[in-house]
Protein backbone atom coordinates (compact mmCIF):
# COMPACT_ATOMS: atom_id res chain seq x y z
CA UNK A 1 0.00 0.00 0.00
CA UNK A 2 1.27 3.59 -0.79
CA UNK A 3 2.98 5.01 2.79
CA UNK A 4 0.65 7.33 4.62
CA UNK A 5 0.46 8.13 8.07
CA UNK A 6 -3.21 9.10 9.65
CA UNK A 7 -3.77 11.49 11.28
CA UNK A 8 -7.47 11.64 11.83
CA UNK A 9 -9.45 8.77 13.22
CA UNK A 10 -9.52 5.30 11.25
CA UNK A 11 -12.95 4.63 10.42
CA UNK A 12 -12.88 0.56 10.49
CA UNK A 13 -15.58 -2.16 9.24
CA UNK A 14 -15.77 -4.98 11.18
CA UNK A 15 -18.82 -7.40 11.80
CA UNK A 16 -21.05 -7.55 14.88
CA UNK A 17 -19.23 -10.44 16.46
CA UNK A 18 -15.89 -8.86 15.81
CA UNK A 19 -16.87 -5.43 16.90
CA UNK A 20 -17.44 -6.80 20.41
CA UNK A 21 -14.10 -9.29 20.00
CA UNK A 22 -12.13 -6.42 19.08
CA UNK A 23 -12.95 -3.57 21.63
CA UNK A 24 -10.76 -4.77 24.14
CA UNK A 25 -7.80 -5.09 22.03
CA UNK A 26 -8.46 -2.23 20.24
CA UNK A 27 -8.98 -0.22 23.07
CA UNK A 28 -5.15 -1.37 23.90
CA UNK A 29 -4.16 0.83 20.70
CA UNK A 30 -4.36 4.11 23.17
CA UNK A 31 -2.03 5.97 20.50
CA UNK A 32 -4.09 5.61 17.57
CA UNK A 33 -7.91 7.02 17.53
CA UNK A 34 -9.68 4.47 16.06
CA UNK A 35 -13.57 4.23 15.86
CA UNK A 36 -15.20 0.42 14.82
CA UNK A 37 -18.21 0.37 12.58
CA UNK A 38 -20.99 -2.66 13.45
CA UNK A 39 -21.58 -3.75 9.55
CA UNK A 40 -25.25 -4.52 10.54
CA UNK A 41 -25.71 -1.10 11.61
CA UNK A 42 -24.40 0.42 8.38
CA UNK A 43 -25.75 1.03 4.66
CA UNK A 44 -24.03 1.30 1.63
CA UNK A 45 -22.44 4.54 0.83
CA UNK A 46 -20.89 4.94 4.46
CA UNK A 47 -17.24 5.85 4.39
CA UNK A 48 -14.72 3.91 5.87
CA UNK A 49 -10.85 3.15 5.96
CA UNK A 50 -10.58 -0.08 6.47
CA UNK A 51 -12.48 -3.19 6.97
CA UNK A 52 -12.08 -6.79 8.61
CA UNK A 53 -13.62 -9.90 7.02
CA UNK A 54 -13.53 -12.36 9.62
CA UNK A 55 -14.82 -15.88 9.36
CA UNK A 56 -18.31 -15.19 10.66
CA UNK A 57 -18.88 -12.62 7.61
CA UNK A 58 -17.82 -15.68 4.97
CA UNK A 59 -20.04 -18.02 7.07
CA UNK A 60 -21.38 -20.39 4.98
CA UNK A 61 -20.59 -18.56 1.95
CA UNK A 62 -18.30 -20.05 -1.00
CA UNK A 63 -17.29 -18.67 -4.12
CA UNK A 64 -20.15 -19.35 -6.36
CA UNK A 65 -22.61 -19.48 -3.53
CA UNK A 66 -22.93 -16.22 -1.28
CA UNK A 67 -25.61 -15.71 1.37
CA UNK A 68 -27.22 -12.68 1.84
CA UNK A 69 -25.48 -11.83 5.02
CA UNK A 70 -22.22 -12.05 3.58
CA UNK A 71 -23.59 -9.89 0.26
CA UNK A 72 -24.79 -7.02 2.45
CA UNK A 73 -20.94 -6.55 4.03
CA UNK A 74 -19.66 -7.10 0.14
CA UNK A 75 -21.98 -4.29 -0.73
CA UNK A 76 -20.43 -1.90 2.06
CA UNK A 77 -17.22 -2.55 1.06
CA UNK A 78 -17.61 -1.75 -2.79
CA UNK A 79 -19.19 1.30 -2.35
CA UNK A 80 -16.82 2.61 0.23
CA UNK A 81 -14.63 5.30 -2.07
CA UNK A 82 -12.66 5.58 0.91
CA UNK A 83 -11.89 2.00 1.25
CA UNK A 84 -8.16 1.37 1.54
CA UNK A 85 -7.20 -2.26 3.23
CA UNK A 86 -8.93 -4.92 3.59
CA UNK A 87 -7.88 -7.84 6.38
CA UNK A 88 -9.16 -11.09 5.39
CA UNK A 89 -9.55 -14.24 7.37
CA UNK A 90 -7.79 -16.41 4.96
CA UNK A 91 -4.30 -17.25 3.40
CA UNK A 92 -5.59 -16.75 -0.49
CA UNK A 93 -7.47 -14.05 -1.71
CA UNK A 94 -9.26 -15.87 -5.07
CA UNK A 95 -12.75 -14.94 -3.78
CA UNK A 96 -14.23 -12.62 -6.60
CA UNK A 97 -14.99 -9.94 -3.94
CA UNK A 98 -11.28 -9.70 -3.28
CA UNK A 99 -10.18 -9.61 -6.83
CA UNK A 100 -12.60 -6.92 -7.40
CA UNK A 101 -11.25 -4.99 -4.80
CA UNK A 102 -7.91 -5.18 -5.40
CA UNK A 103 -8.85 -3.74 -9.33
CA UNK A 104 -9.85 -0.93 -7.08
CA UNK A 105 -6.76 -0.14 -5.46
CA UNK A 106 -8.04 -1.53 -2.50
CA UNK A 107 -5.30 -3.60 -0.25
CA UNK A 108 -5.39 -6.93 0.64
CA UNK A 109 -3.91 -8.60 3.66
CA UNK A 110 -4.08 -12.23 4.72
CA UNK A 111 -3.88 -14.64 7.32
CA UNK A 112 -0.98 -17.02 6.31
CA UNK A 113 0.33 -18.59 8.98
CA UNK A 114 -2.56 -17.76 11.14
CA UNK A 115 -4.72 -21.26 10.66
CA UNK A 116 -1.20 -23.47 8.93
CA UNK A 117 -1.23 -25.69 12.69
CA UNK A 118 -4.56 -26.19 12.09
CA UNK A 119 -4.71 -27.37 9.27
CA UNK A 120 -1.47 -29.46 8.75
CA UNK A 121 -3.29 -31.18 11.72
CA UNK A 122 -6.07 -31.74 9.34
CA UNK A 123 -4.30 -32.82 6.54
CA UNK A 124 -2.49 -35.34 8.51
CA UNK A 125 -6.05 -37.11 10.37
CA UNK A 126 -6.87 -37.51 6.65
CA UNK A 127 -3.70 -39.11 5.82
CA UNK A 128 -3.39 -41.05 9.01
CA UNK A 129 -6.84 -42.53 8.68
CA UNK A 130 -6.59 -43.34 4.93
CA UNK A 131 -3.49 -44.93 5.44
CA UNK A 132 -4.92 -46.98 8.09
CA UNK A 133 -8.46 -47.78 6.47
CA UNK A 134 -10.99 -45.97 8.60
CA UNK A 135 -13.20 -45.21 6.22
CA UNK A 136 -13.86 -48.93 5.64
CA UNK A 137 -13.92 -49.75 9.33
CA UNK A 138 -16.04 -46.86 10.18
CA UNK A 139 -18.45 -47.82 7.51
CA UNK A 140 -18.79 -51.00 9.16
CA UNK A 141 -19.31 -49.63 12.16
CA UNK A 142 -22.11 -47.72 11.02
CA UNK A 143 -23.28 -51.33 10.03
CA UNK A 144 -23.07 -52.46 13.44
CA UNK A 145 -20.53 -55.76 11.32
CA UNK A 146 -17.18 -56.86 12.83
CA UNK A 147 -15.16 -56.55 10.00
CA UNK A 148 -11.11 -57.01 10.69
CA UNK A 149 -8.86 -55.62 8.82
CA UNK A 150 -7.37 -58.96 8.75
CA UNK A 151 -9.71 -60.16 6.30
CA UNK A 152 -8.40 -57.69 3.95
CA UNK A 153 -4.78 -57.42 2.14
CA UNK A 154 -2.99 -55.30 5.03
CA UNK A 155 -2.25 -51.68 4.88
CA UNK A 156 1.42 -50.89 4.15
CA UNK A 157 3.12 -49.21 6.81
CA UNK A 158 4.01 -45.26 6.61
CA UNK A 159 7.15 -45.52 7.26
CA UNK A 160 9.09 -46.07 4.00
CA UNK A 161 6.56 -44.23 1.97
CA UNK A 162 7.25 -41.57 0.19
CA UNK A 163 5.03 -37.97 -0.19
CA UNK A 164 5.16 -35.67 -2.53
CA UNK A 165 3.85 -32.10 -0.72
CA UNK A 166 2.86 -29.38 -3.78
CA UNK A 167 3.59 -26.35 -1.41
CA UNK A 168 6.37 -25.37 0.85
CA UNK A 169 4.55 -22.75 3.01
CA UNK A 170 3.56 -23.60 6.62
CA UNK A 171 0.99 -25.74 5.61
CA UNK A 172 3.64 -28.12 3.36
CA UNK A 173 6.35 -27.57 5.43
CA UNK A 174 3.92 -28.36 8.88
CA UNK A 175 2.60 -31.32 6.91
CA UNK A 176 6.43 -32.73 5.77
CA UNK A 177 7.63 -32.53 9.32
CA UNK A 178 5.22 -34.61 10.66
CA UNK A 179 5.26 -37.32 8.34
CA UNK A 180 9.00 -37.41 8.87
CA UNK A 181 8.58 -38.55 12.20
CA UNK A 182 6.70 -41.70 10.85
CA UNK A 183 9.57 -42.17 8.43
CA UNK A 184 7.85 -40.81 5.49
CA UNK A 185 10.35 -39.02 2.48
CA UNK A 186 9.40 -35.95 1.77
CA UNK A 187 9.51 -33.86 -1.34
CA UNK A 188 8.18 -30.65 -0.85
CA UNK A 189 6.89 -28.46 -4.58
CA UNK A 190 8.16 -24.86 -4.66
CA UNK A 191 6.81 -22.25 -7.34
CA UNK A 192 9.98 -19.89 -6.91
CA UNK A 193 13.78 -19.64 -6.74
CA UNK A 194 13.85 -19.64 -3.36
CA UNK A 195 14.97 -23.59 -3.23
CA UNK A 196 18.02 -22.24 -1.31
CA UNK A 197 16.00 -21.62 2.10
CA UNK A 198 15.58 -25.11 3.04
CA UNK A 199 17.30 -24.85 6.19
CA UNK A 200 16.98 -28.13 7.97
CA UNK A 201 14.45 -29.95 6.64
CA UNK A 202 14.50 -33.27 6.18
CA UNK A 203 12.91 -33.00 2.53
CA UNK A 204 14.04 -32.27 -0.36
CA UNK A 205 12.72 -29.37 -2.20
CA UNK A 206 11.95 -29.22 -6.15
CA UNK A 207 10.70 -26.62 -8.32
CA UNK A 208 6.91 -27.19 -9.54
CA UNK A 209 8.46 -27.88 -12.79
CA UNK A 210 10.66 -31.23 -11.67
CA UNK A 211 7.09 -32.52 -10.35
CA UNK A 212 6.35 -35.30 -12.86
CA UNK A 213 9.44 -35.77 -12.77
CA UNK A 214 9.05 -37.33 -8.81
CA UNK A 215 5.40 -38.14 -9.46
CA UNK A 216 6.09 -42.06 -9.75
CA UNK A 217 7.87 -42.65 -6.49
CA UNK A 218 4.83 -40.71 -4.78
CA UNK A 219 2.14 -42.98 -2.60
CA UNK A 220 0.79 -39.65 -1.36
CA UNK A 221 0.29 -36.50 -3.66
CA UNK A 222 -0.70 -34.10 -0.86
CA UNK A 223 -1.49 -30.37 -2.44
CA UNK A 224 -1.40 -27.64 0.37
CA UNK A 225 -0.68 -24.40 -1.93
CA UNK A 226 -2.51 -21.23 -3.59
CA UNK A 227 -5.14 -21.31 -6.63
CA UNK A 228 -3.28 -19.67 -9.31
CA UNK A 229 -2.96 -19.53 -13.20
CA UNK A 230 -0.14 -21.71 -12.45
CA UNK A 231 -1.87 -24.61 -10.18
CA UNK A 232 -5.23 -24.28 -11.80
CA UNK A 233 -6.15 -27.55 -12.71
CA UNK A 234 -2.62 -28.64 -12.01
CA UNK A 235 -3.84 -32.14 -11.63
CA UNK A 236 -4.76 -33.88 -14.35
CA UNK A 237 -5.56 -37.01 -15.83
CA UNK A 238 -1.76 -36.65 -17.37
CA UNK A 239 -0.30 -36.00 -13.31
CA UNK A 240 -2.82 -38.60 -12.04
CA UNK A 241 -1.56 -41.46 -14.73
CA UNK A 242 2.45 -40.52 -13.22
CA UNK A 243 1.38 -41.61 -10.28
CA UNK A 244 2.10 -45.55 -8.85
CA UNK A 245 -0.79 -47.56 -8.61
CA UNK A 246 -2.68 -47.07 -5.32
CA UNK A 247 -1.40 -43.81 -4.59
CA UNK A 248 -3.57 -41.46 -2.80
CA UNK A 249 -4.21 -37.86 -2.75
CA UNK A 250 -5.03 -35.19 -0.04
CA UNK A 251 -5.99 -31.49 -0.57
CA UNK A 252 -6.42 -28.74 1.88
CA UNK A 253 -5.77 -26.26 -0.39
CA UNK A 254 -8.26 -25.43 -3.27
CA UNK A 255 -10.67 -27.73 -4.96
CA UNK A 256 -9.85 -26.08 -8.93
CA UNK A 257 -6.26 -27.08 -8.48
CA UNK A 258 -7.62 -30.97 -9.23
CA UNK A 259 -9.37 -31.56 -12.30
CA UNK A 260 -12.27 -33.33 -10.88
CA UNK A 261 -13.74 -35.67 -13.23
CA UNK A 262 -10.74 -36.83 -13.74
CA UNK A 263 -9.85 -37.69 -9.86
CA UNK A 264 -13.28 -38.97 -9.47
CA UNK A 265 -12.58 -41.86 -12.76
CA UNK A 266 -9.33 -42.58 -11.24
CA UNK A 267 -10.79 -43.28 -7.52
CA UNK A 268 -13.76 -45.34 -9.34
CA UNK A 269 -11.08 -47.22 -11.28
CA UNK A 270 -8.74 -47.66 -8.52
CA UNK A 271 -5.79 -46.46 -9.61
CA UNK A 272 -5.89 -44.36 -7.01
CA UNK A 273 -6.23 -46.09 -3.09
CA UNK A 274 -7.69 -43.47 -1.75
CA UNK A 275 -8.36 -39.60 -1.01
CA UNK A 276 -9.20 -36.68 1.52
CA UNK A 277 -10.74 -34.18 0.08
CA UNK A 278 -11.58 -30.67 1.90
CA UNK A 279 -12.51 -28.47 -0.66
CA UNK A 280 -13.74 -28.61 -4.22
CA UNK A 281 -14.24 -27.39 -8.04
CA UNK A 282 -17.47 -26.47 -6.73
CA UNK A 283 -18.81 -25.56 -3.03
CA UNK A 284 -20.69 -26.84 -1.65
CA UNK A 285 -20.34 -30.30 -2.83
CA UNK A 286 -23.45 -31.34 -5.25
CA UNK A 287 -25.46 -33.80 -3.40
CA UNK A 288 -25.31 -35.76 -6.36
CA UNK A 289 -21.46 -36.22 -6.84
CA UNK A 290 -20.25 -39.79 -6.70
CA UNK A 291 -17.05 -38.27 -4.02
CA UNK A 292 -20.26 -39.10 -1.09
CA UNK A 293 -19.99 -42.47 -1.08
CA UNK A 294 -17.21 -44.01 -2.05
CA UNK A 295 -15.43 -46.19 0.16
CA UNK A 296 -11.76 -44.85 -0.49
CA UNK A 297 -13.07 -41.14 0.15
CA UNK A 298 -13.21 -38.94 2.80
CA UNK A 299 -15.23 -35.42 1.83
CA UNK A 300 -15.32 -32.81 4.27
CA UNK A 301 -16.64 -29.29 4.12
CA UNK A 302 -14.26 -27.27 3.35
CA UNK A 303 -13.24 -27.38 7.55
CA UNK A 304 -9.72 -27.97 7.87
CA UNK A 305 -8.41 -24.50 8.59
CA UNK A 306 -11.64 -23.96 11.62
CA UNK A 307 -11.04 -23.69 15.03
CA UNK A 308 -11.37 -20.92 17.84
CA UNK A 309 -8.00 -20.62 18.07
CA UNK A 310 -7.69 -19.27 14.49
CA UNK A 311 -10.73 -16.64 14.99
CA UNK A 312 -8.46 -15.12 18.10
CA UNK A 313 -5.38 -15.29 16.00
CA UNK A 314 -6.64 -13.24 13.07
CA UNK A 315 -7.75 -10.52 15.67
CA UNK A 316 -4.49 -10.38 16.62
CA UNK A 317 -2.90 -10.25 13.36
CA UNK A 318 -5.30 -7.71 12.10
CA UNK A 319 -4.64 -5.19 15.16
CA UNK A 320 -1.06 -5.71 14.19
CA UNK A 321 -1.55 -4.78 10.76
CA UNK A 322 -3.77 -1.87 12.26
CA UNK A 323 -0.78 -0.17 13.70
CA UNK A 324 1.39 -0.33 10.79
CA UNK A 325 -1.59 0.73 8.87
CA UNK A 326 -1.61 3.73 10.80
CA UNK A 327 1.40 4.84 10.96
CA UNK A 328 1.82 4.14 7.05
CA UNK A 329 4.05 0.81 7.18
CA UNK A 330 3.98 -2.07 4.89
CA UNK A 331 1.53 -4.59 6.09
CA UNK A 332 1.94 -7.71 6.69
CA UNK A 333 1.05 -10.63 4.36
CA UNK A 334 0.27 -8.40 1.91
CA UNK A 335 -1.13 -10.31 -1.40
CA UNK A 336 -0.22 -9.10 -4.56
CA UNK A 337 -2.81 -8.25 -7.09
């Protein structure tokens, strides 16, 4: 954002829950005069300098399906001429409100970081229990039917398996240090230069394009990075057909970076074992996609980065980023448009 120190009051949009979240900390801020706006006390056309979206604004809300709640704060903030940053609640900005924003000069901050425990703790529960066949034994117990996993060909131990982690951000990186400790190989995708700052990882580090190059010594293709022109439909039928025979696939990142139809014949086929799946092409899921029952699947609803740990730590991220907003310092986790 262009450098400019405030010296009048900030005028600052947050929602009802966050207006009452945020008074204590804010009130902490005694060197800047700041004054909070309740978004359902406010109609479009009122001025303001900034604005919070926290995760009770997005709700329910995806990207092609936006409740009316979540329209009316949309509304506020495009027809706010005096709009200048925008906090959001998430790492990636590819919602269309935030695109549209950023075309009008409008800054956009996010949360990296903030929710990466979370939901590298996510990512892992899917792998754990894929690798060790819940869903089948959790389908039987739904069917009240003791069914062993000894009358099955036994699940391969971790240990000795190899992953292949697109994104080396604190999601991938979380994710690859866990699995290490169960004697997993890791190979963590970058997408720039920067293959230098490994540090002391344990995995090796590629650039995104050596991946098919590692794709056949991968039983876990685990995608934890941002949409982009570049990973848009990244995964293919041509990625997908790389891959050894009962590989599996896990994605806490975004559902367009797998080409769907494409996962969904592969799963049905089994040539792949096996996937956990917490986001997709489309949201919400269509009750009619095969992804709801199969056996080999786990769906869930686009939940891996929740908890009430994260809502506290993107209060505290966007006071930060209040200060430095005030006092006309670059913010931080600033996304590019």
């Amino acid at each position: 954002m262009t450098s400019q120190k405030f010296k009048k009051s900030l005028r600052i949009l947050v929602s009802q829950k966050s207006f009452f979240d945020l008074q204590k900390l804010i009130h902490q801020q005694a060197d800047i005069a700041i004054e909070l706006l309740n978004s359902e006390e406010q109609k479009p056309g009122v001025q303001f300098d900034a604005a919070l979206i926290s995760r009770d604004v997005t709700a329910t809300s995806t990207k092609q399906k936006i409740i009316p709640s979540t329209q009316s704060f949309y509304d506020l903030l495009l027809n706010a001429s005096d709009l200048k940053w925008v906090q959001i609640h998430s790492a990636g900005a590819d919602r269309q409100i935030y695109l549209d924003l950023m075309k009008q000069g409008v800054t956009i901050t996010g949360s990296s970081g903030v929710n990466a425990p979370i939901v590298m703790q996510t990512a892992i529960t899917g792998i754990l229990m894929l690798a060790r066949h819940f869903p089948k034994m959790l389908q039987a117990q739904t069917e009240r039917r003791w069914d062993s996993l000894i009358n099955y060909p036994l699940p391969p131990d971790l240990s000795g398996q190899t992953a292949v982690i697109v994104g080396r951000g604190p999601i991938g990186s979380g994710i690859a240090k866990v699995l290490e400790v169960f004697g997993v190989k890791t190979i963590l995708v970058a997408f720039n230069d920067a293959l230098k700052e490994q540090k002391h990882s344990a995995s090796t580090v590629i650039h995104i394009a050596q991946l098919k190059q590692v794709l056949p010594q991968a039983q876990w293709l685990i995608l934890a990075c941002p949409l982009s022109k570049e990973t848009r439909n990244l995964i293919d039928q041509s990625v997908i057909d790389l891959l050894p025979d009962g590989a599996r696939i896990v994605n806490v990142a975004r559902g367009e970076i797998i080409c769907e139809a494409e996962l969904i014949t592969a799963l049905q086929s089994k040539k792949l074992a096996g996937a956990y799946l917490d986001v997709f092409a489309s949201e919400p899921l269509d009750a009619d996609s095969p992804l709801w029952s199969m056996e080999n699947v786990i769906v869930t609803p686009h939940s891996a980065g929740h908890s009430a740990g994260n809502e506290a730590r993107v209060l505290e991220l966007f006071v930060e980023n209040l200060r430095l907003f005030a006092s006309g310092q670059v913010l931080k986790n600033q996304i590019a448009a």
